[in-house]
Protein backbone atom coordinates (compact mmCIF):
# COMPACT_ATOMS: atom_id res chain seq x y z
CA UNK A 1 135.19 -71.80 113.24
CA UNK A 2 137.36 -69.33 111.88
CA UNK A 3 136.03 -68.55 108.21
CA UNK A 4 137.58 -70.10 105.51
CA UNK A 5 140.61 -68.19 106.02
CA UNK A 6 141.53 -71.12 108.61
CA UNK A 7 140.28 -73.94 107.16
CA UNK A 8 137.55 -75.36 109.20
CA UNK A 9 139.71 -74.91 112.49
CA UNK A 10 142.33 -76.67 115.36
CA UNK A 11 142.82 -80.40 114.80
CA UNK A 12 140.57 -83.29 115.64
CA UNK A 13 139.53 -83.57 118.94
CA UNK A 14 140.66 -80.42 120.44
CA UNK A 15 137.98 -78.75 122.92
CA UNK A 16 138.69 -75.05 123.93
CA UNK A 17 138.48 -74.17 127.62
CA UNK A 18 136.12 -71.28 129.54
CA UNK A 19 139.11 -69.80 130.58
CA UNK A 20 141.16 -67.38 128.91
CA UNK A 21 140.38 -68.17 125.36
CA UNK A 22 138.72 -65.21 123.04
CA UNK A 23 137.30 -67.71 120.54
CA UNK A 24 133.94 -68.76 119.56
CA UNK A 25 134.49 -72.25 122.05
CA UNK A 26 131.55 -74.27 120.72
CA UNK A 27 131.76 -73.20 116.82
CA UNK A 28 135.57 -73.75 116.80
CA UNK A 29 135.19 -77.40 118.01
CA UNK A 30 132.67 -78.28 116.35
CA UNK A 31 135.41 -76.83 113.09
CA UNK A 32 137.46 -79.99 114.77
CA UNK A 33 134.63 -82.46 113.97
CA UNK A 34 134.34 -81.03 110.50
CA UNK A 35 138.21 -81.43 109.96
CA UNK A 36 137.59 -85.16 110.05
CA UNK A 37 134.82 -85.54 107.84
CA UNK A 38 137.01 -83.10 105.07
CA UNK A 39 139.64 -85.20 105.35
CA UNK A 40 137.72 -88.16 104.31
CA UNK A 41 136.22 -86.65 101.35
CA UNK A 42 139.57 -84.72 100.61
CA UNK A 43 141.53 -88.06 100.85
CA UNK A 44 138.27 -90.04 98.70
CA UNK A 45 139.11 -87.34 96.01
CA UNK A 46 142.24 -87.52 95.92
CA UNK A 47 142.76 -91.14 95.49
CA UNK A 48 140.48 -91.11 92.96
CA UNK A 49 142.15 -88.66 90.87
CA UNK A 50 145.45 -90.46 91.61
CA UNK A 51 144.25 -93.35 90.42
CA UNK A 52 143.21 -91.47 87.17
CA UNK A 53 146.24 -89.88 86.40
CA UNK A 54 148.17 -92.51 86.43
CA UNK A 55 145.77 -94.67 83.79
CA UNK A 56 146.27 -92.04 81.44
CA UNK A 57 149.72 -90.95 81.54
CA UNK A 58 152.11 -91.34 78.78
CA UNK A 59 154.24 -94.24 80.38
CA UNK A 60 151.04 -96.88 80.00
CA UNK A 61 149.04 -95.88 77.29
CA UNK A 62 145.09 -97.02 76.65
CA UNK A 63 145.94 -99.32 74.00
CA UNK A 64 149.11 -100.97 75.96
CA UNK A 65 147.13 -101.81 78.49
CA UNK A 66 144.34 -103.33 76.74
CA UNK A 67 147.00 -105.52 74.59
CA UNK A 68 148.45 -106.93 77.73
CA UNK A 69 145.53 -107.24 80.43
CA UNK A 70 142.82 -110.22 80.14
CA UNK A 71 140.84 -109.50 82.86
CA UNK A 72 137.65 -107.61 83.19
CA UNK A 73 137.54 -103.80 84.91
CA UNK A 74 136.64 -103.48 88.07
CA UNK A 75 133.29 -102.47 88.11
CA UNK A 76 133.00 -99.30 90.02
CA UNK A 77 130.78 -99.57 93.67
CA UNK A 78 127.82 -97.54 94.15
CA UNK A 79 126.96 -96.74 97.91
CA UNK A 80 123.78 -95.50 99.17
CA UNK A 81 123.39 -94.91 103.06
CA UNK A 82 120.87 -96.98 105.40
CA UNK A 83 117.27 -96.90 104.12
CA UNK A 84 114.90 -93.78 105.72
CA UNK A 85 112.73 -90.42 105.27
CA UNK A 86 116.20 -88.49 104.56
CA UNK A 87 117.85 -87.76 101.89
CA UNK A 88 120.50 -85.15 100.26
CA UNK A 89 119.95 -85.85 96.70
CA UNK A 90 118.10 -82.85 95.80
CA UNK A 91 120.75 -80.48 97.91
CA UNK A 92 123.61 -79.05 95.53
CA UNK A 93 124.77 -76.28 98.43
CA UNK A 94 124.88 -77.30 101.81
CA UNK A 95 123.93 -73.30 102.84
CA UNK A 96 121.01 -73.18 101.13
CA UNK A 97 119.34 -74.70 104.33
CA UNK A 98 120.77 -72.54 106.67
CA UNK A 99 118.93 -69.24 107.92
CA UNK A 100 121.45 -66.57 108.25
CA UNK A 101 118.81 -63.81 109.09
CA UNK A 102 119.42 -64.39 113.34
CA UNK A 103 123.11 -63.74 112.95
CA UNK A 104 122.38 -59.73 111.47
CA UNK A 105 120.91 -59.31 114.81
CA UNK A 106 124.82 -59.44 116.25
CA UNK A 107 127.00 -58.82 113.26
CA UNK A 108 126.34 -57.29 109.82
CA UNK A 109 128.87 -57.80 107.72
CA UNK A 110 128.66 -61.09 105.96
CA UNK A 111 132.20 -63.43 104.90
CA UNK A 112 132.50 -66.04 101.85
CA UNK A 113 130.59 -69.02 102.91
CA UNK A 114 132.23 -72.32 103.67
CA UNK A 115 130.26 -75.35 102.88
CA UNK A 116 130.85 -79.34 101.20
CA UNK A 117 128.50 -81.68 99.84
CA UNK A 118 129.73 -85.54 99.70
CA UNK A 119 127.67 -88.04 98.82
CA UNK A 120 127.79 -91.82 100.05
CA UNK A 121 131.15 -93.10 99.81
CA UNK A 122 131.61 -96.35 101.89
CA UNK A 123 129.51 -98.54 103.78
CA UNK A 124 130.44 -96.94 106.97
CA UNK A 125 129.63 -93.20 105.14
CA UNK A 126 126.40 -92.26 104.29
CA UNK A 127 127.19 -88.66 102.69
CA UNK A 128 127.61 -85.53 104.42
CA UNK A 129 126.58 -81.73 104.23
CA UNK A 130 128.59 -79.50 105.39
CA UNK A 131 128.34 -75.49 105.96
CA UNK A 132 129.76 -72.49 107.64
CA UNK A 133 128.72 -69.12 107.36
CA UNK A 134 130.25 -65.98 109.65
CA UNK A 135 129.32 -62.37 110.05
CA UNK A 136 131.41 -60.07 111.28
CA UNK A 137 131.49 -56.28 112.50
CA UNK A 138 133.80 -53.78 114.86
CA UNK A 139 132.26 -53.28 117.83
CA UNK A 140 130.81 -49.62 118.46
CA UNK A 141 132.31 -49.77 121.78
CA UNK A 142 136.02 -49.62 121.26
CA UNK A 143 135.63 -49.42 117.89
CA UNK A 144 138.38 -52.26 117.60
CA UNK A 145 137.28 -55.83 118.84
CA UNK A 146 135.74 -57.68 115.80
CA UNK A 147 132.04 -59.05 116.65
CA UNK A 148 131.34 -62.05 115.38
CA UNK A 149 128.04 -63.95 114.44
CA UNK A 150 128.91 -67.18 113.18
CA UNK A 151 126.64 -70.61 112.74
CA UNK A 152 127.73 -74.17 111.38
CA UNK A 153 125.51 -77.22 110.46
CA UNK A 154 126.56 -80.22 109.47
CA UNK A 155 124.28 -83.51 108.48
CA UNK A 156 125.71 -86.64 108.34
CA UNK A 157 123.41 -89.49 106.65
CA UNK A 158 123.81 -92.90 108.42
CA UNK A 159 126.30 -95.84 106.34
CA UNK A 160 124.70 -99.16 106.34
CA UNK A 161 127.19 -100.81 108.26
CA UNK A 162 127.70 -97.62 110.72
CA UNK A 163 126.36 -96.43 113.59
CA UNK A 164 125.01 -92.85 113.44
CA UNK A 165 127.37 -89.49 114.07
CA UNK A 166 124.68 -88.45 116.57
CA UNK A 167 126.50 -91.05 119.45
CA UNK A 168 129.86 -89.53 118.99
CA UNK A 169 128.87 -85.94 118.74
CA UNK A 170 126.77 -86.51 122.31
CA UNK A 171 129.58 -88.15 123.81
CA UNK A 172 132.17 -85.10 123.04
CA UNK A 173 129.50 -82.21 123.63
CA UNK A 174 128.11 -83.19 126.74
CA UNK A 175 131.85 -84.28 129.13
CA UNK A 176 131.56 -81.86 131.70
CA UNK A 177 133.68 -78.87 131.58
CA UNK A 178 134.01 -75.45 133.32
CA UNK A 179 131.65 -72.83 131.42
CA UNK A 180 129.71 -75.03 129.63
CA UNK A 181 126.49 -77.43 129.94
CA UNK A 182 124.49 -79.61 128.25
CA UNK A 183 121.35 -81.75 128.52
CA UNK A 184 118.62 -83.81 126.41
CA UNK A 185 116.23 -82.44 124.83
CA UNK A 186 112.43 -83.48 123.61
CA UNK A 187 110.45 -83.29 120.50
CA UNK A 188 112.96 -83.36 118.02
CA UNK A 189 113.93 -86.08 116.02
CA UNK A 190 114.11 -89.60 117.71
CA UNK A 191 117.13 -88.07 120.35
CA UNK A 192 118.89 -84.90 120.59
CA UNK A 193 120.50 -82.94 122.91
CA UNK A 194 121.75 -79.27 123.35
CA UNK A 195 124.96 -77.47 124.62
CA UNK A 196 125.80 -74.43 126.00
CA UNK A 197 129.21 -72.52 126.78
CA UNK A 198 130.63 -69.15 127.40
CA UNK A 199 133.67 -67.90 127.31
CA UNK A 200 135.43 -64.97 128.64
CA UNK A 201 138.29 -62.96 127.64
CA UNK A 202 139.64 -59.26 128.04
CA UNK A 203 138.45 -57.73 125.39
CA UNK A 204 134.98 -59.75 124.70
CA UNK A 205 133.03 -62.49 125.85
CA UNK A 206 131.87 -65.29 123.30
CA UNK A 207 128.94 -67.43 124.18
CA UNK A 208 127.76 -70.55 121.86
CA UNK A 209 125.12 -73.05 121.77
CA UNK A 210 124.65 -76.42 119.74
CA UNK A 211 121.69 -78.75 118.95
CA UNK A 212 122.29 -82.47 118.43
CA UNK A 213 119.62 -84.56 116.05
CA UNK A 214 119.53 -88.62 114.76
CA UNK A 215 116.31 -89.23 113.20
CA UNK A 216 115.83 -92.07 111.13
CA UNK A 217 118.69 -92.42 108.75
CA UNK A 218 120.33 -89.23 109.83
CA UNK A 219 122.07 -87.29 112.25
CA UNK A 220 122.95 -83.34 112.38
CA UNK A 221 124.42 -80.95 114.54
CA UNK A 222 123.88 -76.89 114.33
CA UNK A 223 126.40 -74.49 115.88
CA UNK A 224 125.72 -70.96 116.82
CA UNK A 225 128.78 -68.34 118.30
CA UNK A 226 128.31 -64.91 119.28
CA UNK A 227 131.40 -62.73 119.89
CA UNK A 228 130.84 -59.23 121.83
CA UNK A 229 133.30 -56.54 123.04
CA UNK A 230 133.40 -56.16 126.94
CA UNK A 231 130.59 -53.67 127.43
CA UNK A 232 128.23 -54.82 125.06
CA UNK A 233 124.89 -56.71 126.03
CA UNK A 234 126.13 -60.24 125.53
CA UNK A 235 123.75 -63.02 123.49
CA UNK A 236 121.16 -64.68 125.61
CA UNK A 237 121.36 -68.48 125.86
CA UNK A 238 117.13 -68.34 124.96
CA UNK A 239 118.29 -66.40 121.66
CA UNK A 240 120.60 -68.61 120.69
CA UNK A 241 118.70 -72.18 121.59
CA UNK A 242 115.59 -70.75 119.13
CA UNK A 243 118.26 -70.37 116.21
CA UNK A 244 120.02 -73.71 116.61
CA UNK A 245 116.72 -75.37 117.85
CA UNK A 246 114.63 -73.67 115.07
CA UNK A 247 117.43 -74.52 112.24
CA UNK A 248 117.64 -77.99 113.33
CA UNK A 249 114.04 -78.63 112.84
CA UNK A 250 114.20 -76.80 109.77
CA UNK A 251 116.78 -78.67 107.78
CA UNK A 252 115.16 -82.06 108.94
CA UNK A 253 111.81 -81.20 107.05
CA UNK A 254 113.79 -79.75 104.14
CA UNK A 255 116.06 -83.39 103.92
CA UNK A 256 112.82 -85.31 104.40
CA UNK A 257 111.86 -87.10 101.20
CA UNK A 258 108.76 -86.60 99.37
């Protein structure tokens, strides 16, 4: 994850490497997963509007239509996703359940926020929440490399006739690769697991973390990068696993219903 300058990052299913990269590895591929869900609701949208447009436009009038056409509307489906203690209704923005207070720690200088909110839209798509939120700063040691703070979540509510997000977010995060590793962890939600990578480059080193979640009818993910210049004290994997740890249990008691 870039900022919104790059829209949400590389393509789908592209994985950055330990080795010479100078990127945020975790945060930018989780920006691949989010690419995916976009496009849904991007493509949802834009069919709908299509679809609007063209009832309206000059060429086929209300009344035309109406003279000509016997049959009934279709009546418009309403989806809800699979029954249990979650639920987005009462969210409007995606960041307000994000903590940003950790990243000042690294970076002070905050960018626009990134974040989506789509509701149920299939049977397979339960509604999502999406959000991104950077800080950035030049380092004090060169007084040119950019620090960056950056943390993603995204929550993706169960369809009825899908399987949760959680199984193919494990499956990606955890394939062993060089810098990086992953586990299980216990005592949140029904599964999760966590991820860890660093990267280094030659004029910083960029370490990230993620936390993995399905409980009941939902499953979300939190991403945290850190950016430093060579020469600065890098982020500790412990400092990193309370924020994404902490923020994970956070946003499941503030999506738990009533």
């Amino acid at each position: 994850m870039t900022g919104p300058g790059h829209e949400f990052g590389p393509p789908p299913g592209h994985r950055p490497r330990a080795s010479g990269m100078n990127t945020i590895g975790l945060i930018v591929a989780g920006a691949a997963g989010l690419v995916v869900v976009l496009g849904v609701g991007v493509a949802i949208g834009l069919s709908t509007g299509s679809d609007h447009d063209s009832g309206t436009s000059a060429a086929h009038p209300a009344s035309a239509r109406t003279s000509t056409s016997s049959s009934s509307p279709t009546p418009t489906t309403h989806y809800e996703p699979a029954p249990g203690i979650y639920s987005m209704n009462n969210v409007t923005n995606a960041c307000d359940l994000v903590d940003t207070a950790p990243l000042t720690k690294w970076s002070s200088g905050p960018t626009p926020i990134v974040h989506r909110e789509y509701p149920a839209q299939s049977a397979d798509y339960g509604g999502v929440l999406l959000c991104q939120i950077k800080y950035t700063s030049t380092s004090p040691v060169d007084n040119v490399t950019t620090d960056d703070a950056e943390i993603s979540l995204q929550v993706q509510f169960t369809g009825v006739a899908g399987p949760p997000k959680y199984d193919e977010w494990k499956s990606t995060d955890t394939v062993p690769q060089q810098g990086a590793s992953s586990g299980d962890l216990t005592g949140l939600g029904t599964r999760s697991y966590w991820y860890a990578g660093h990267l280094t480059a030659a004029d910083a080193n960029s370490d990230s973390y993620a936390v993995g979640v399905q409980d009941s009818n939902v499953s979300l993910k939190v991403e945290v990068g850190i950016r430093r210049a060579q020469g600065e004290a890098e982020a500790s994997r412990d400092d990193l696993a309370t924020i994404a740890t902490s923020q994970a249990r956070t946003t499941l008691d503030k999506l738990r219903k009533p």
